[in-house]
N, C-alpha and C. Protein backbone atom coordinates (compact mmCIF):
# COMPACT_ATOMS: atom_id res chain seq x y z
N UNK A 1 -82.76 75.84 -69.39
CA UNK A 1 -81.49 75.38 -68.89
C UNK A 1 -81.64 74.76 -67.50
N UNK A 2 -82.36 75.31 -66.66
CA UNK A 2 -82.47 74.97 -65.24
C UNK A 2 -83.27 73.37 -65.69
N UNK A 3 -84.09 73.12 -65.78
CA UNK A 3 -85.29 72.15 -66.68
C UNK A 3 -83.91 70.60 -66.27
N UNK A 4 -82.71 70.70 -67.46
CA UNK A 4 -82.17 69.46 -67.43
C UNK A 4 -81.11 69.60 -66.21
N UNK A 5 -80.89 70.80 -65.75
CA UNK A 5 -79.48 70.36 -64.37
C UNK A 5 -80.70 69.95 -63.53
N UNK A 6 -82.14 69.91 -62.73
CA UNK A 6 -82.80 69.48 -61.81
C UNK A 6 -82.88 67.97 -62.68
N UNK A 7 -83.02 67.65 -63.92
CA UNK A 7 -83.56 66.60 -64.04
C UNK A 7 -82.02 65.32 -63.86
N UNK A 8 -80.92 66.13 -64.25
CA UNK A 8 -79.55 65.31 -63.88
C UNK A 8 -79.33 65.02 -62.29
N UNK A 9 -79.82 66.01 -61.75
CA UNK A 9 -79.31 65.98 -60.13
C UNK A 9 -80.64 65.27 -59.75
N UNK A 10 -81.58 64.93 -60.04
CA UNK A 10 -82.78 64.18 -59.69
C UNK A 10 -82.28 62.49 -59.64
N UNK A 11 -81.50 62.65 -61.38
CA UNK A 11 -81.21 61.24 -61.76
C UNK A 11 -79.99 60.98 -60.77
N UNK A 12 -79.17 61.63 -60.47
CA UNK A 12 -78.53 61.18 -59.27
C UNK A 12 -78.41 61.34 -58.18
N UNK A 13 -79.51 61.84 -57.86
CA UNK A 13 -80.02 61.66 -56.36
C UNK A 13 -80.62 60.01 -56.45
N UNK A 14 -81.75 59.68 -57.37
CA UNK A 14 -82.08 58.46 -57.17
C UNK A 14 -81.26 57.59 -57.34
N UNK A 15 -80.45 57.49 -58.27
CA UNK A 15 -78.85 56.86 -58.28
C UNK A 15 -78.25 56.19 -57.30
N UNK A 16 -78.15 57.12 -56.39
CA UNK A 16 -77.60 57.12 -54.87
C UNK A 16 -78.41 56.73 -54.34
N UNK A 17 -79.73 57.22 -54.31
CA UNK A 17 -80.45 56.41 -53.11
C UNK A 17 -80.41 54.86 -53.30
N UNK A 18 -81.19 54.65 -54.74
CA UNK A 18 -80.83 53.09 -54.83
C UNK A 18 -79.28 52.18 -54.61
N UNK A 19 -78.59 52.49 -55.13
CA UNK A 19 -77.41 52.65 -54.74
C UNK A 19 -77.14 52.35 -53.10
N UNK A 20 -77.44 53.11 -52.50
CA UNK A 20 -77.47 53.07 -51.27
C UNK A 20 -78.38 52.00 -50.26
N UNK A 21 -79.32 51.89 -51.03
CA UNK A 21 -80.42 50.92 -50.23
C UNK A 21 -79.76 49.41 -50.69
N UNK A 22 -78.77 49.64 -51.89
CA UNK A 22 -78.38 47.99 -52.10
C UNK A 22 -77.04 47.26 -51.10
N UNK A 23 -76.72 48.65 -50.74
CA UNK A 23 -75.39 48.14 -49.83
C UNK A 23 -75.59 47.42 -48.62
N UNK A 24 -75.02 46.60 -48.22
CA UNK A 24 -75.55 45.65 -47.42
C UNK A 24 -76.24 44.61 -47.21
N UNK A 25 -77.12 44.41 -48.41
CA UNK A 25 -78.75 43.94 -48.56
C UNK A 25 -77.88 42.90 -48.57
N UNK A 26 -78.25 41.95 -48.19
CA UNK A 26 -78.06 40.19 -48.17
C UNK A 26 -78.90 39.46 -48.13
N UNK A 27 -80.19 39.38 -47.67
CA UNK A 27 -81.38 38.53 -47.66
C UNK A 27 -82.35 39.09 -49.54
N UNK A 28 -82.81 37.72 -49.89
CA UNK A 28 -82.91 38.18 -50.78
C UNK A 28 -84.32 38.85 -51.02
N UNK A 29 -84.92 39.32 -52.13
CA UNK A 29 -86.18 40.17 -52.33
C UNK A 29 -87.59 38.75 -53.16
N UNK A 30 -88.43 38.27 -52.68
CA UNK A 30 -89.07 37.67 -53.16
C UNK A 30 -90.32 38.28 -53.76
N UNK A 31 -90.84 37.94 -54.59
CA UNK A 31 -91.94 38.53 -55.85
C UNK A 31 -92.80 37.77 -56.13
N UNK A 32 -94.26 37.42 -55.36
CA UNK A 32 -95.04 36.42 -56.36
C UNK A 32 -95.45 37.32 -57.44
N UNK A 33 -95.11 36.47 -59.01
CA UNK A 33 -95.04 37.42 -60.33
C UNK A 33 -96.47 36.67 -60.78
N UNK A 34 -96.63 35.17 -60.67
CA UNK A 34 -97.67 34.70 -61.22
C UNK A 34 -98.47 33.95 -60.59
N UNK A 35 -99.78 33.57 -60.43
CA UNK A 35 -100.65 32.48 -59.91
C UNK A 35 -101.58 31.99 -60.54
N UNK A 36 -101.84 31.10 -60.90
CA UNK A 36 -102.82 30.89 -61.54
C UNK A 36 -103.64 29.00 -61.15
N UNK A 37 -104.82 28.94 -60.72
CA UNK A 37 -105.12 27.28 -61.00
C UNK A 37 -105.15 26.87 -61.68
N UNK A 38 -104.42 25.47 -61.67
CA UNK A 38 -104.74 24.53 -62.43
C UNK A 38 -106.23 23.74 -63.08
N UNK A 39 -106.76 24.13 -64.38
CA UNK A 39 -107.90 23.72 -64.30
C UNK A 39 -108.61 22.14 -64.63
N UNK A 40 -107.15 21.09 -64.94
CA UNK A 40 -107.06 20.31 -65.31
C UNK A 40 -106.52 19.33 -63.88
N UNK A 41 -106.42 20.04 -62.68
CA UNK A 41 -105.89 19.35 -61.61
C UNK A 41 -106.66 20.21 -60.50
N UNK A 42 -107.63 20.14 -60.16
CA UNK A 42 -108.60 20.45 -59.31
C UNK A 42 -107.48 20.80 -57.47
N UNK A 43 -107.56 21.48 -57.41
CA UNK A 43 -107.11 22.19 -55.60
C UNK A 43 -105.77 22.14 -55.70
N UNK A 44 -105.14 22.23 -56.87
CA UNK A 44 -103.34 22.63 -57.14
C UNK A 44 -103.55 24.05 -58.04
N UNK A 45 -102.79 24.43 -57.46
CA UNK A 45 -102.24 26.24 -58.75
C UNK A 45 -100.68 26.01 -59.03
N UNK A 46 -100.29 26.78 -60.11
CA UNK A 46 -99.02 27.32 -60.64
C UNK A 46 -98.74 28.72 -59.56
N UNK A 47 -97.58 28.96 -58.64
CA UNK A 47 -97.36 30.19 -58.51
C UNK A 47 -96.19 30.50 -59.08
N UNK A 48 -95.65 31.46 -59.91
CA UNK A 48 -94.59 31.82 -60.05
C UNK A 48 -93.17 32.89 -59.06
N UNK A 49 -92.19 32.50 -58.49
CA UNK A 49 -91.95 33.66 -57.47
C UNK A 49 -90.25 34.03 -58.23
N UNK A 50 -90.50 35.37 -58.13
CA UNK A 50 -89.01 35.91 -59.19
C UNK A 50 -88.22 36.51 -57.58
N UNK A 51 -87.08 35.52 -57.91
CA UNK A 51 -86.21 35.74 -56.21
C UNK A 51 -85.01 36.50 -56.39
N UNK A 52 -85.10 37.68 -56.14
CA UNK A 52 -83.69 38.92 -56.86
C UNK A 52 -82.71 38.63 -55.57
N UNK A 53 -81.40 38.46 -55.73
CA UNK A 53 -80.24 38.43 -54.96
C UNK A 53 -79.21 39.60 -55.18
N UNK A 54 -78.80 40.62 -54.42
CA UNK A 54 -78.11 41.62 -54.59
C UNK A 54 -76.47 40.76 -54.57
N UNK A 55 -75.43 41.49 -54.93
CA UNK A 55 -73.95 40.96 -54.71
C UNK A 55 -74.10 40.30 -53.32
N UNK A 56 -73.64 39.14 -53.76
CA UNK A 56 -73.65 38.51 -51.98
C UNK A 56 -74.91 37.81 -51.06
N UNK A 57 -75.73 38.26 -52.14
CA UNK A 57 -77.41 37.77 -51.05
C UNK A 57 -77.14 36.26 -50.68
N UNK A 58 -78.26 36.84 -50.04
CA UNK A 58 -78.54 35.12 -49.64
C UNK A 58 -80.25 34.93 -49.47
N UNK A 59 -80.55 33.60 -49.15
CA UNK A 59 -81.35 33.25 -48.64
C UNK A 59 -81.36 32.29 -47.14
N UNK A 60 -81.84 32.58 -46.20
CA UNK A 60 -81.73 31.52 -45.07
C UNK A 60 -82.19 30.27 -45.28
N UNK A 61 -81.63 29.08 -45.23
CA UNK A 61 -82.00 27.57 -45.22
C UNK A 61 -83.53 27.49 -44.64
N UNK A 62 -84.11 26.86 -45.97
CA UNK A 62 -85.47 26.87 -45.92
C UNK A 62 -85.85 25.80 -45.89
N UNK A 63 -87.32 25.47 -46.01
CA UNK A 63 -88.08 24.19 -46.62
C UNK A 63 -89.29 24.85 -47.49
N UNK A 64 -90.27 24.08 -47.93
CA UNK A 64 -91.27 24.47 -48.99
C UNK A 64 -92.73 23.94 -48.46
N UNK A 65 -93.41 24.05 -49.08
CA UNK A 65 -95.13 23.03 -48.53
C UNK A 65 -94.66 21.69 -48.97
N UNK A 66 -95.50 21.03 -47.96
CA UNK A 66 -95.03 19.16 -48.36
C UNK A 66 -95.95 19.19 -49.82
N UNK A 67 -96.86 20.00 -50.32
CA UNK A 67 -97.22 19.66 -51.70
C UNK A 67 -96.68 20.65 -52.66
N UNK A 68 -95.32 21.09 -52.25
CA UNK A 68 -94.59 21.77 -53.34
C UNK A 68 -93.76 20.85 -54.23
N UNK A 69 -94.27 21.14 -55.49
CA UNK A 69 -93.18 20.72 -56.53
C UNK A 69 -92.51 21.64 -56.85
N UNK A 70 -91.26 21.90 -56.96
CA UNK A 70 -90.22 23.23 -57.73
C UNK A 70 -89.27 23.20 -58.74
N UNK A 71 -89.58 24.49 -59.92
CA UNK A 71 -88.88 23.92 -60.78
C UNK A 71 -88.40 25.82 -60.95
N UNK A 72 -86.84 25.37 -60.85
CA UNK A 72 -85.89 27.04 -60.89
C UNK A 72 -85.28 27.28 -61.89
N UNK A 73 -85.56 28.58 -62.01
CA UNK A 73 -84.69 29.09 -63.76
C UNK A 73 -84.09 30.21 -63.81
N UNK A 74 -82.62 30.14 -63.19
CA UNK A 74 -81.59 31.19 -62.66
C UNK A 74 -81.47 32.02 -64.13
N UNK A 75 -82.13 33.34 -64.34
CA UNK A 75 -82.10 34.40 -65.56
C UNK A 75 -81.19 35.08 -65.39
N UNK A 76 -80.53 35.46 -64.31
CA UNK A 76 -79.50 36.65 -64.31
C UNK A 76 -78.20 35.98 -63.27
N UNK A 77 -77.14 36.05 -63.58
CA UNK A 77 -75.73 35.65 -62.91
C UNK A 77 -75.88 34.35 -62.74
N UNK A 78 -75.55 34.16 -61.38
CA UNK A 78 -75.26 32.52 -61.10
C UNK A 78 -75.70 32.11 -59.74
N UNK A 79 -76.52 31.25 -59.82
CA UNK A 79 -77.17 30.63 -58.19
C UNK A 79 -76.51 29.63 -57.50
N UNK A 80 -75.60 29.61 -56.01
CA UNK A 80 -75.03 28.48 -55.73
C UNK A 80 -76.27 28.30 -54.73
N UNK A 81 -76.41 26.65 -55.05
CA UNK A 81 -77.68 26.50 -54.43
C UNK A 81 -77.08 24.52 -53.59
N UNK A 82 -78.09 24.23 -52.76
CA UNK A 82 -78.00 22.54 -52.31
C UNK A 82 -79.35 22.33 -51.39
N UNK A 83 -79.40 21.18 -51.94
CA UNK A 83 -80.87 20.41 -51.37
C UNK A 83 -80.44 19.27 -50.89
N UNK A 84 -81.10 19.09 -49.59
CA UNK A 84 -80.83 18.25 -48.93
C UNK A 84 -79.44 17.97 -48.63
N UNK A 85 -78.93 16.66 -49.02
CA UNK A 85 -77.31 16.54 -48.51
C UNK A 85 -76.81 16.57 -49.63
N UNK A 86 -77.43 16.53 -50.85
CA UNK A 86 -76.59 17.00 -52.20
C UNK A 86 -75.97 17.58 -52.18
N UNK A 87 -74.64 17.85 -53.58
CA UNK A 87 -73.32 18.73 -53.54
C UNK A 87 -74.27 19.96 -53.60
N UNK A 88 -73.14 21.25 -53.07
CA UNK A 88 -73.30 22.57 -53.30
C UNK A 88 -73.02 23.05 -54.83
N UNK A 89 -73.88 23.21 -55.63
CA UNK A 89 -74.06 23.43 -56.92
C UNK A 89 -74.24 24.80 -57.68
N UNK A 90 -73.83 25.25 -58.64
CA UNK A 90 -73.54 26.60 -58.88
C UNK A 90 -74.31 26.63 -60.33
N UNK A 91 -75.58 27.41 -60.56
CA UNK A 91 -76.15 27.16 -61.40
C UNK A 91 -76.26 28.56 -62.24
N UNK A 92 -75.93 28.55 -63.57
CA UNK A 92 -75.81 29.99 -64.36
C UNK A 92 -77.26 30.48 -65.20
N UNK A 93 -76.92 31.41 -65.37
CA UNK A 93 -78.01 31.74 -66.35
C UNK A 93 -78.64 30.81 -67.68
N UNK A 94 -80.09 30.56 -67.25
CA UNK A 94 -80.35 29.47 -68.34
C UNK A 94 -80.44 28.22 -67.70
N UNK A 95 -79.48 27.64 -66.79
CA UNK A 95 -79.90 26.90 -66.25
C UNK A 95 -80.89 26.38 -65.32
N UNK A 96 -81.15 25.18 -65.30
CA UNK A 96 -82.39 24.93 -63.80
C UNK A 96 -82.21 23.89 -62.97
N UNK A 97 -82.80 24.40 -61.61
CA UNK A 97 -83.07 22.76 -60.99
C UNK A 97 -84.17 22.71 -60.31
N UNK A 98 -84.81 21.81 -59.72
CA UNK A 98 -85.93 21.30 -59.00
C UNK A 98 -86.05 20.82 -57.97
N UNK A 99 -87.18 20.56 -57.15
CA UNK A 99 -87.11 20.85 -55.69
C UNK A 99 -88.17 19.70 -55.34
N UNK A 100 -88.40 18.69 -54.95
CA UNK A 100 -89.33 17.52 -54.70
C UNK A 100 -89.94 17.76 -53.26
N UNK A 101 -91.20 18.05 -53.30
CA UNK A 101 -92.06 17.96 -52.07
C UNK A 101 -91.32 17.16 -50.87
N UNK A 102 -91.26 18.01 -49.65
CA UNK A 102 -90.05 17.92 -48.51
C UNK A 102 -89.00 18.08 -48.48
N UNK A 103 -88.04 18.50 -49.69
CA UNK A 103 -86.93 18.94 -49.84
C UNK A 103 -86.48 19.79 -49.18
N UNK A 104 -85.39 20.02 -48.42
CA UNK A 104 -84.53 21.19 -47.81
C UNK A 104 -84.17 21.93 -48.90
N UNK A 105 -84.05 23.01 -48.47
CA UNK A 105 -83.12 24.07 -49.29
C UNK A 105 -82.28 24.28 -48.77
N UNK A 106 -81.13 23.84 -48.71
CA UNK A 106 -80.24 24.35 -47.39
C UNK A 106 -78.95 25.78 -47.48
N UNK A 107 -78.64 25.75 -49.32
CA UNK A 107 -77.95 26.84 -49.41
C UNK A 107 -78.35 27.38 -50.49
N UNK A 108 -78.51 28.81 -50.31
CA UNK A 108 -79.63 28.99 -51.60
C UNK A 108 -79.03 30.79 -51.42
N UNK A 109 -77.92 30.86 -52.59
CA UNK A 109 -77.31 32.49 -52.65
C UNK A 109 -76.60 32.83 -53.93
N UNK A 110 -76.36 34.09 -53.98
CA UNK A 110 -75.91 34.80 -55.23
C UNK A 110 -74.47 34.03 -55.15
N UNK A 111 -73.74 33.61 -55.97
CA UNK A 111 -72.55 33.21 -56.00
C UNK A 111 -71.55 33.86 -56.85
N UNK A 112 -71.62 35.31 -57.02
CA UNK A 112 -71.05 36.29 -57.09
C UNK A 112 -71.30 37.60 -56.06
N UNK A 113 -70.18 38.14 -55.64
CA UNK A 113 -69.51 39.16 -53.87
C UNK A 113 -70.28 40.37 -55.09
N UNK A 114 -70.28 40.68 -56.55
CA UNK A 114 -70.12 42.14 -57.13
C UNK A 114 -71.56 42.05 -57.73
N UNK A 115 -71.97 41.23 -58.34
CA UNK A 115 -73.17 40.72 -59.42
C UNK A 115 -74.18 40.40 -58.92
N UNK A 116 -75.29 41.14 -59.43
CA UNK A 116 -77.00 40.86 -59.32
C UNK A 116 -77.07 39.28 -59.56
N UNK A 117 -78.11 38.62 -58.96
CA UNK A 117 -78.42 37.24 -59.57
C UNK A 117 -79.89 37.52 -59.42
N UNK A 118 -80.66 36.44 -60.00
CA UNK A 118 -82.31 36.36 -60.57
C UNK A 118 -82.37 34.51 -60.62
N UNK A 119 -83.81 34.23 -59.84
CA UNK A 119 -84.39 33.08 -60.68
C UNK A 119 -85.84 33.35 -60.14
N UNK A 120 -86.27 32.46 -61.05
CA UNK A 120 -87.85 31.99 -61.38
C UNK A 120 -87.70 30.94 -61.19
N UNK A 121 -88.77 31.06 -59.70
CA UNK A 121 -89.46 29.55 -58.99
C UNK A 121 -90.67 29.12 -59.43
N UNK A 122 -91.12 28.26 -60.17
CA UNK A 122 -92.78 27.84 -60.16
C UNK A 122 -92.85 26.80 -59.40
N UNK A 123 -93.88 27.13 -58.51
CA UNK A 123 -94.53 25.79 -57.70
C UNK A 123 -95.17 25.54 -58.44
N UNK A 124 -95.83 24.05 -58.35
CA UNK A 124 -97.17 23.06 -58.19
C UNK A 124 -97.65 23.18 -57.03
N UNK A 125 -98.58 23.77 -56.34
CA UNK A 125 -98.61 23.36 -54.84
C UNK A 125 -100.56 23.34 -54.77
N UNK A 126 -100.85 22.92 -53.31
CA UNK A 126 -101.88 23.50 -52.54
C UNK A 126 -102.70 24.45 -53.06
N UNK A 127 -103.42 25.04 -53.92
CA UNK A 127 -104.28 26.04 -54.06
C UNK A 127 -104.12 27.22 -52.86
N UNK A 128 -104.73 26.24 -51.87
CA UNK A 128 -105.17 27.17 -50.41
C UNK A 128 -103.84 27.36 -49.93
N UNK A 129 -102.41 27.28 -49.95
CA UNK A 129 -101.11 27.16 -49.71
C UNK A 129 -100.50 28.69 -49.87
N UNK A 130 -100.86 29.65 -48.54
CA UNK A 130 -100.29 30.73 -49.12
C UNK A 130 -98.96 31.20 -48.70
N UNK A 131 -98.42 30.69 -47.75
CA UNK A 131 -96.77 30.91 -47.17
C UNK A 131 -96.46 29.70 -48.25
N UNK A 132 -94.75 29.69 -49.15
CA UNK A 132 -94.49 28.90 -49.69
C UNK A 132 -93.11 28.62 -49.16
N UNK A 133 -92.56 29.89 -48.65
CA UNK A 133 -90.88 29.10 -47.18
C UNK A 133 -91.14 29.19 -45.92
N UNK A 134 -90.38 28.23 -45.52
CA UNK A 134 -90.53 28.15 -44.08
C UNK A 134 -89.07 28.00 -43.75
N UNK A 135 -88.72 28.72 -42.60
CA UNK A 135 -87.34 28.71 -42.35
C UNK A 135 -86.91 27.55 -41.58
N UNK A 136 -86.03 27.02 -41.77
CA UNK A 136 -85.14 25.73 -40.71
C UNK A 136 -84.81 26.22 -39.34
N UNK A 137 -85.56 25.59 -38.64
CA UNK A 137 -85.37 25.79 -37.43
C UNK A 137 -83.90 25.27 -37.02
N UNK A 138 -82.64 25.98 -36.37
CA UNK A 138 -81.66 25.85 -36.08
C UNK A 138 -81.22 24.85 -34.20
């Protein structure tokens, strides 16, 4: 009997903690998930980066490597995102967009206040290219 009330009060203790560590969070959580070279394009790799946004995240207005190509694939909620002076664009699950070597990122966030959001970035970039944002200097 004792066995499942520690294992319930365990499950919500961690509950809460996570729970707790999400409140507030606004910057978002970045993940390189994949890397791999290209063996057909000599001193370029594939990296893959899975970018989790809590309710509300964000990301700070970025830029990329001048030999980044980017191609995004929002899996979970909805990404309001803008490059360069383009409209501010709201992209859902399933959808994608892309990012052309020197591109700004200029608004790049969960576009739901309550809801998790998710995408998958793959670069083309640099091999030797191991920072892939750089923040906008204000």
């Amino acid at each position: 009997m004792i066995k499942p009330i520690l294992a319930l009060a365990m499950t919500a203790l961690l509950s809460t903690t996570a729970a707790a560590s999400d409140v507030g969070e606004k910057n978002a959580k970045v993940t390189l998930v994949y890397e791999h070279e290209l063996p057909n394009v000599p001193g370029k790799s594939m990296k893959g980066v899975l970018v989790e946004y809590g309710p509300g995240g964000f990301s700070d207005g970025h830029t990329h490597p001048q030999s980044a190509f980017i191609y995004a694939t929002v899996l979970e909620g909805a990404i309001r995102s803008q490059v360069n002076d383009g409209p501010v664009t709201v992209y859902k699950a399933g959808e994608s967009f892309s990012e052309l070597p020197g591109d700004r990122h200029g608004v790049s966030e969960n576009a739901s206040k309550t809801e998790p959001a998710k995408l998958l970035a793959v670069f083309v970039v640099d091999t030797a290219q191991q920072e892939l944002t750089f923040p906008i200097k204000k």
